[in-house]
Protein backbone atom coordinates (compact mmCIF):
# COMPACT_ATOMS: atom_id res chain seq x y z
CA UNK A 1 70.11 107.33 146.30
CA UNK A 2 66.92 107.87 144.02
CA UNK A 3 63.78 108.72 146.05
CA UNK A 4 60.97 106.78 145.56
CA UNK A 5 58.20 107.48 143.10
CA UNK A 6 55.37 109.21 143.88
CA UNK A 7 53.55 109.85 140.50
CA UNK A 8 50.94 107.83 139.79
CA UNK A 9 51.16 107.38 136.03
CA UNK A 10 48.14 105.39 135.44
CA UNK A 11 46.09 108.21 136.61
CA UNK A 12 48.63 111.01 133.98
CA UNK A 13 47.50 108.68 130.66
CA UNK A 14 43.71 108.35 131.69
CA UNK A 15 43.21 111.64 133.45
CA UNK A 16 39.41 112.05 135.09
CA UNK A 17 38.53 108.55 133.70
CA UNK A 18 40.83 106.53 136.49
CA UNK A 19 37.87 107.24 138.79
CA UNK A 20 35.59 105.47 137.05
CA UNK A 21 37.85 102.18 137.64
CA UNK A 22 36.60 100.06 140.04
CA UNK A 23 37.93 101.00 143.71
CA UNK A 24 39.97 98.01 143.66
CA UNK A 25 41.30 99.20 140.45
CA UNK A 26 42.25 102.49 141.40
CA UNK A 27 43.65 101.02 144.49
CA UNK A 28 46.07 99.23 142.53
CA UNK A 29 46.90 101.19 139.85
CA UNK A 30 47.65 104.20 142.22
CA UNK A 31 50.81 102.26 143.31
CA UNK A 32 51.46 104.36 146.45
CA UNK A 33 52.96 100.83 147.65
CA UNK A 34 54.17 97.99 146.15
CA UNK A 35 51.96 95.60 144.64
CA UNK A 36 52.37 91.77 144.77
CA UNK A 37 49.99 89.42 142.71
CA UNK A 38 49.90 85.75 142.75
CA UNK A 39 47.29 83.67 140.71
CA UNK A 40 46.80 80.90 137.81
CA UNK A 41 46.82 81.66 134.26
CA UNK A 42 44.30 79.13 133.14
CA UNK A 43 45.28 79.15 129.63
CA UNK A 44 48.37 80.04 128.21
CA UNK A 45 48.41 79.91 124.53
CA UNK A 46 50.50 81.08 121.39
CA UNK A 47 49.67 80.67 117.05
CA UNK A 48 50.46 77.85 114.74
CA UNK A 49 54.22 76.91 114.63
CA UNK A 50 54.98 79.70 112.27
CA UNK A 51 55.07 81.62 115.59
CA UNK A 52 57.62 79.53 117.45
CA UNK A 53 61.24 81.63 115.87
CA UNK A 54 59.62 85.01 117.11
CA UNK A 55 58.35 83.88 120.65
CA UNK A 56 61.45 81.69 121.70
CA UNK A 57 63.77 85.19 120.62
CA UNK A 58 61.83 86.90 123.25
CA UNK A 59 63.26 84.27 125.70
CA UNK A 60 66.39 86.07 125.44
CA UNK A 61 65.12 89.56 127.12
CA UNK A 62 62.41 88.40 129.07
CA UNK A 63 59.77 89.48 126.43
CA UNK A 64 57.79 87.22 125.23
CA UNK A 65 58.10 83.11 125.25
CA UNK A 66 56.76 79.64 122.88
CA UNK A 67 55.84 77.64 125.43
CA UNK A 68 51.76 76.75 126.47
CA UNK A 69 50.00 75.60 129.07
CA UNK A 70 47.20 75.25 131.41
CA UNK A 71 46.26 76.32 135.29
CA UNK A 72 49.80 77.97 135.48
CA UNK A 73 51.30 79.31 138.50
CA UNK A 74 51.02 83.24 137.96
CA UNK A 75 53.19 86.09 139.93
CA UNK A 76 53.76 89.82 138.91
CA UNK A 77 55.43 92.37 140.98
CA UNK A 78 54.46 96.38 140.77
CA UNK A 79 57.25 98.25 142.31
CA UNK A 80 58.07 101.83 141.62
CA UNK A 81 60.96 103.65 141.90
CA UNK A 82 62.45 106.64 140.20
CA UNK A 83 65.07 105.49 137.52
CA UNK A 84 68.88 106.90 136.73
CA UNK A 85 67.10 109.79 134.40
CA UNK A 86 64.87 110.84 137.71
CA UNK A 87 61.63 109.45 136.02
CA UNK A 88 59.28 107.36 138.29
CA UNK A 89 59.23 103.91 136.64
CA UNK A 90 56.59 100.77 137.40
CA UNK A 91 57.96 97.38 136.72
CA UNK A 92 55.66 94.84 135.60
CA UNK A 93 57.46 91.53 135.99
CA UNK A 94 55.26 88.54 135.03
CA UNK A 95 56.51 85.06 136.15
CA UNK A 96 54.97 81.90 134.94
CA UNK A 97 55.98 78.32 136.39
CA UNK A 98 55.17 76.50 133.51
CA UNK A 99 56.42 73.10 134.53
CA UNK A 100 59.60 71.93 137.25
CA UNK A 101 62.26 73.25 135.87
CA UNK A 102 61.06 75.38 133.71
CA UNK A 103 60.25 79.47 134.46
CA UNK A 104 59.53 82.15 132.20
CA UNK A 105 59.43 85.97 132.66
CA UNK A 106 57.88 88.67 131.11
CA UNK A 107 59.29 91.99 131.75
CA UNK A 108 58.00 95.54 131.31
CA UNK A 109 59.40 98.78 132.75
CA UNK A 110 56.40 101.90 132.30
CA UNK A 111 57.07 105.87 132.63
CA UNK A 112 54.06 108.26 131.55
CA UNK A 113 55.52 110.47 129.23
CA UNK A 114 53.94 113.78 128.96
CA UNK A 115 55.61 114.55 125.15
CA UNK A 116 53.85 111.81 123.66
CA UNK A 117 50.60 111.99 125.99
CA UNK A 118 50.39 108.48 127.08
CA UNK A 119 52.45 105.48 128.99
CA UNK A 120 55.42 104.27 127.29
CA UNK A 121 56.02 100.63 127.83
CA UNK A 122 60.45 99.71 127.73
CA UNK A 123 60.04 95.99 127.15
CA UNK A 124 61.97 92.86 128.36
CA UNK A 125 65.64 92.75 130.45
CA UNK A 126 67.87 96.11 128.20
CA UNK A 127 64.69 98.20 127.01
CA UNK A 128 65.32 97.98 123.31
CA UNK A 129 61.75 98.09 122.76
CA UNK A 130 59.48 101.21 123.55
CA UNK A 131 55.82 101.09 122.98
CA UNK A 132 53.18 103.41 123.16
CA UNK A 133 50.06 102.40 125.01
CA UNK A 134 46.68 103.97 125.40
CA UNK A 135 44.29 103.00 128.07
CA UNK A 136 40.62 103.25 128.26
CA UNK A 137 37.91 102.07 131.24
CA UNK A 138 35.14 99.52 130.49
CA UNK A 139 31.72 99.24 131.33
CA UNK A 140 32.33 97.09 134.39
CA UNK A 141 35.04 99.53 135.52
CA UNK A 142 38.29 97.12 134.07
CA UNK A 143 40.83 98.57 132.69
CA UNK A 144 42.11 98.25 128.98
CA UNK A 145 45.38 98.74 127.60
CA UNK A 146 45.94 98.86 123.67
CA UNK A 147 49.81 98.76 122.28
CA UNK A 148 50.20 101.31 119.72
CA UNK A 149 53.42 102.83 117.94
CA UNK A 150 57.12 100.16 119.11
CA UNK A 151 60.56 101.72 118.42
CA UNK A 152 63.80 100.44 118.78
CA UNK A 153 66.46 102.29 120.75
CA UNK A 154 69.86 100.70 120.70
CA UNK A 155 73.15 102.86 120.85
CA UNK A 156 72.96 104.81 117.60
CA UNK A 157 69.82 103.17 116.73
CA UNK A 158 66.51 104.38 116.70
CA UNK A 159 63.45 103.32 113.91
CA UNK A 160 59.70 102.86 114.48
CA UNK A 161 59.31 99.26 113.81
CA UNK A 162 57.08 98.13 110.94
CA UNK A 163 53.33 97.03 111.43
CA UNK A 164 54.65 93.65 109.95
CA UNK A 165 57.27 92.63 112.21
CA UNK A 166 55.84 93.37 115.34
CA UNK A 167 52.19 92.42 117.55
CA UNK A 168 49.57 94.32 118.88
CA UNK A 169 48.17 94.06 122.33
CA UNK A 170 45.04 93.73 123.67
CA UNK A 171 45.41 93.53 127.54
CA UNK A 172 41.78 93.61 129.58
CA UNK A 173 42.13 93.33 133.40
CA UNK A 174 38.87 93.54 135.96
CA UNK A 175 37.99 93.04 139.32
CA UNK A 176 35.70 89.77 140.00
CA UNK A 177 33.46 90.90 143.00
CA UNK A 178 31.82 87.48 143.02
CA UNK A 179 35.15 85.72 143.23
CA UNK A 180 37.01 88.94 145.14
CA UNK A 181 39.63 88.20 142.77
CA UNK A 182 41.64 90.48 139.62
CA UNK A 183 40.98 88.55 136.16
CA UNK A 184 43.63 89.31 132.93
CA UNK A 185 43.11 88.51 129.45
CA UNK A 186 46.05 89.03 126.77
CA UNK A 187 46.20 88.75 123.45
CA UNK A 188 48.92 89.44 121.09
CA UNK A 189 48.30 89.48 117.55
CA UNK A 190 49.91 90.72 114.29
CA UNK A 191 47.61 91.76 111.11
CA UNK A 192 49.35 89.68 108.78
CA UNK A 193 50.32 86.55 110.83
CA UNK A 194 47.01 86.58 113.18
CA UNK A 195 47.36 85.58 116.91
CA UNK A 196 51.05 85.02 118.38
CA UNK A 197 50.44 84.55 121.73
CA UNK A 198 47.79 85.33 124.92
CA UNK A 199 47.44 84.32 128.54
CA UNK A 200 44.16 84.40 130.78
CA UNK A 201 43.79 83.42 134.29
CA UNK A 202 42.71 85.59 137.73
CA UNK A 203 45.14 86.91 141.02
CA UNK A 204 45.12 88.46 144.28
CA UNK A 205 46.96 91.20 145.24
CA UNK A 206 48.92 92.27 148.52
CA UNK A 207 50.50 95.55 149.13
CA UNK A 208 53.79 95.93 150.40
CA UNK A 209 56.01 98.80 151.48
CA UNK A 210 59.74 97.41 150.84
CA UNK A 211 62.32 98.00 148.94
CA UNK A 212 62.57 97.86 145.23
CA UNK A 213 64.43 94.04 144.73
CA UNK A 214 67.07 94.63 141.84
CA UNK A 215 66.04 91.48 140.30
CA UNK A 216 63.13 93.35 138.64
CA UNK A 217 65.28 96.49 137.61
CA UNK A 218 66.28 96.05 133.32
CA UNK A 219 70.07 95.76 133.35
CA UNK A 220 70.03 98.97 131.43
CA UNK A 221 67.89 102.05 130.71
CA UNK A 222 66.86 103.97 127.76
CA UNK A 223 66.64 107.45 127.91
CA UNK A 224 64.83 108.17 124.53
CA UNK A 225 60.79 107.53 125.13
């Protein structure tokens, strides 16, 4: 049975900087447990309806989605194990209750790799996608995550996608002291097509020692970073 993970790979991509994220930050980013948030995204928002195609393929592998709304029950689960390669993995499953009867995921498995010097990001349900991402520290201690180079890995496959056919992240998350709360902004945008899609809203977090649910485990795993 794999053991579980004890590198913290948050602290590998941003080396002597992680300390200068705010202690609730660091807490949470060390992942020595499992991490549990549940919040509100108060806005959740995508481009004009030239964006619609794109977003509702994402449905398919949990990537990204075309639906919107507002004050929108928020979870996402942090659990780390060590995958079926031995590399210690963090899932980031978002779930968003858009309406009764209606759920929508967003799913993200991480590994630091130390080839390409920074986290690589396996998106959605099969990790077809792998993107590079390259984290910095604010002023106010948050933490910012940029999306840089996405290749496709699929069997015999394996191409850097095109600026033009995919979208660029901007992910900024902080700790509110005032409101003892985390607060998340995302934006996804692509240079030719402008902004596809972005959420915003605030959590709490709870740390858990359990195991790793195979509900947020990809159905498959990519060995090529």
């Amino acid at each position: 049975m794999p053991q579980k993970a004890t590198a913290m790979i948050f602290r590998q991509a941003l080396g002597r900087r992680f300390d200068d994220l705010h202690p609730r930050l660091q807490q949470r980013f060390s992942f020595r447990q499992s991490c549990i948030g549940t919040g509100t995204m108060t806005e959740i928002w995508r481009g004009g309806r030239h964006t619609v195609p794109f977003l509702r393929l994402g449905t398919n592998r949990n990537i990204l989605f075309p639906e919107t709304g507002t004050d929108v029950p928020f979870t996402i689960e942090n659990h780390v194990y060590q995958d079926s390669f031995g590399r210690d993995v963090v899932t980031f499953v978002r779930t968003f209750d858009l309406r009764p009867g209606l759920r929508r995921r967003f799913d993200a498995t991480m590994i630091y790799s130390g080839e390409r010097g920074a986290i690589v990001d396996y998106l959605g349900t099969h990790q077809h996608v792998a993107v590079d991402l390259h984290l910095d520290v604010d002023r106010r201690g948050g933490l910012h995550i940029r999306s840089g180079e996405q290749r496709f890995r699929m069997g015999g496959l394996d191409f850097v996608l095109p600026e033009g056919l995919t979208g660029t992240a901007d992910l900024h998350e902080w700790y509110d002291d005032r409101e003892d709360c985390f607060r998340i902004s995302v934006r996804v945008s692509n240079p030719r097509f402008g902004p596809i899609f972005g959420y915003h809203g605030r959590f709490t977090a709870h740390y858990v020692d359990t195991p790793v649910p195979a509900t947020v485990k990809p159905y498959r795993e990519e060995a090529r970073e």
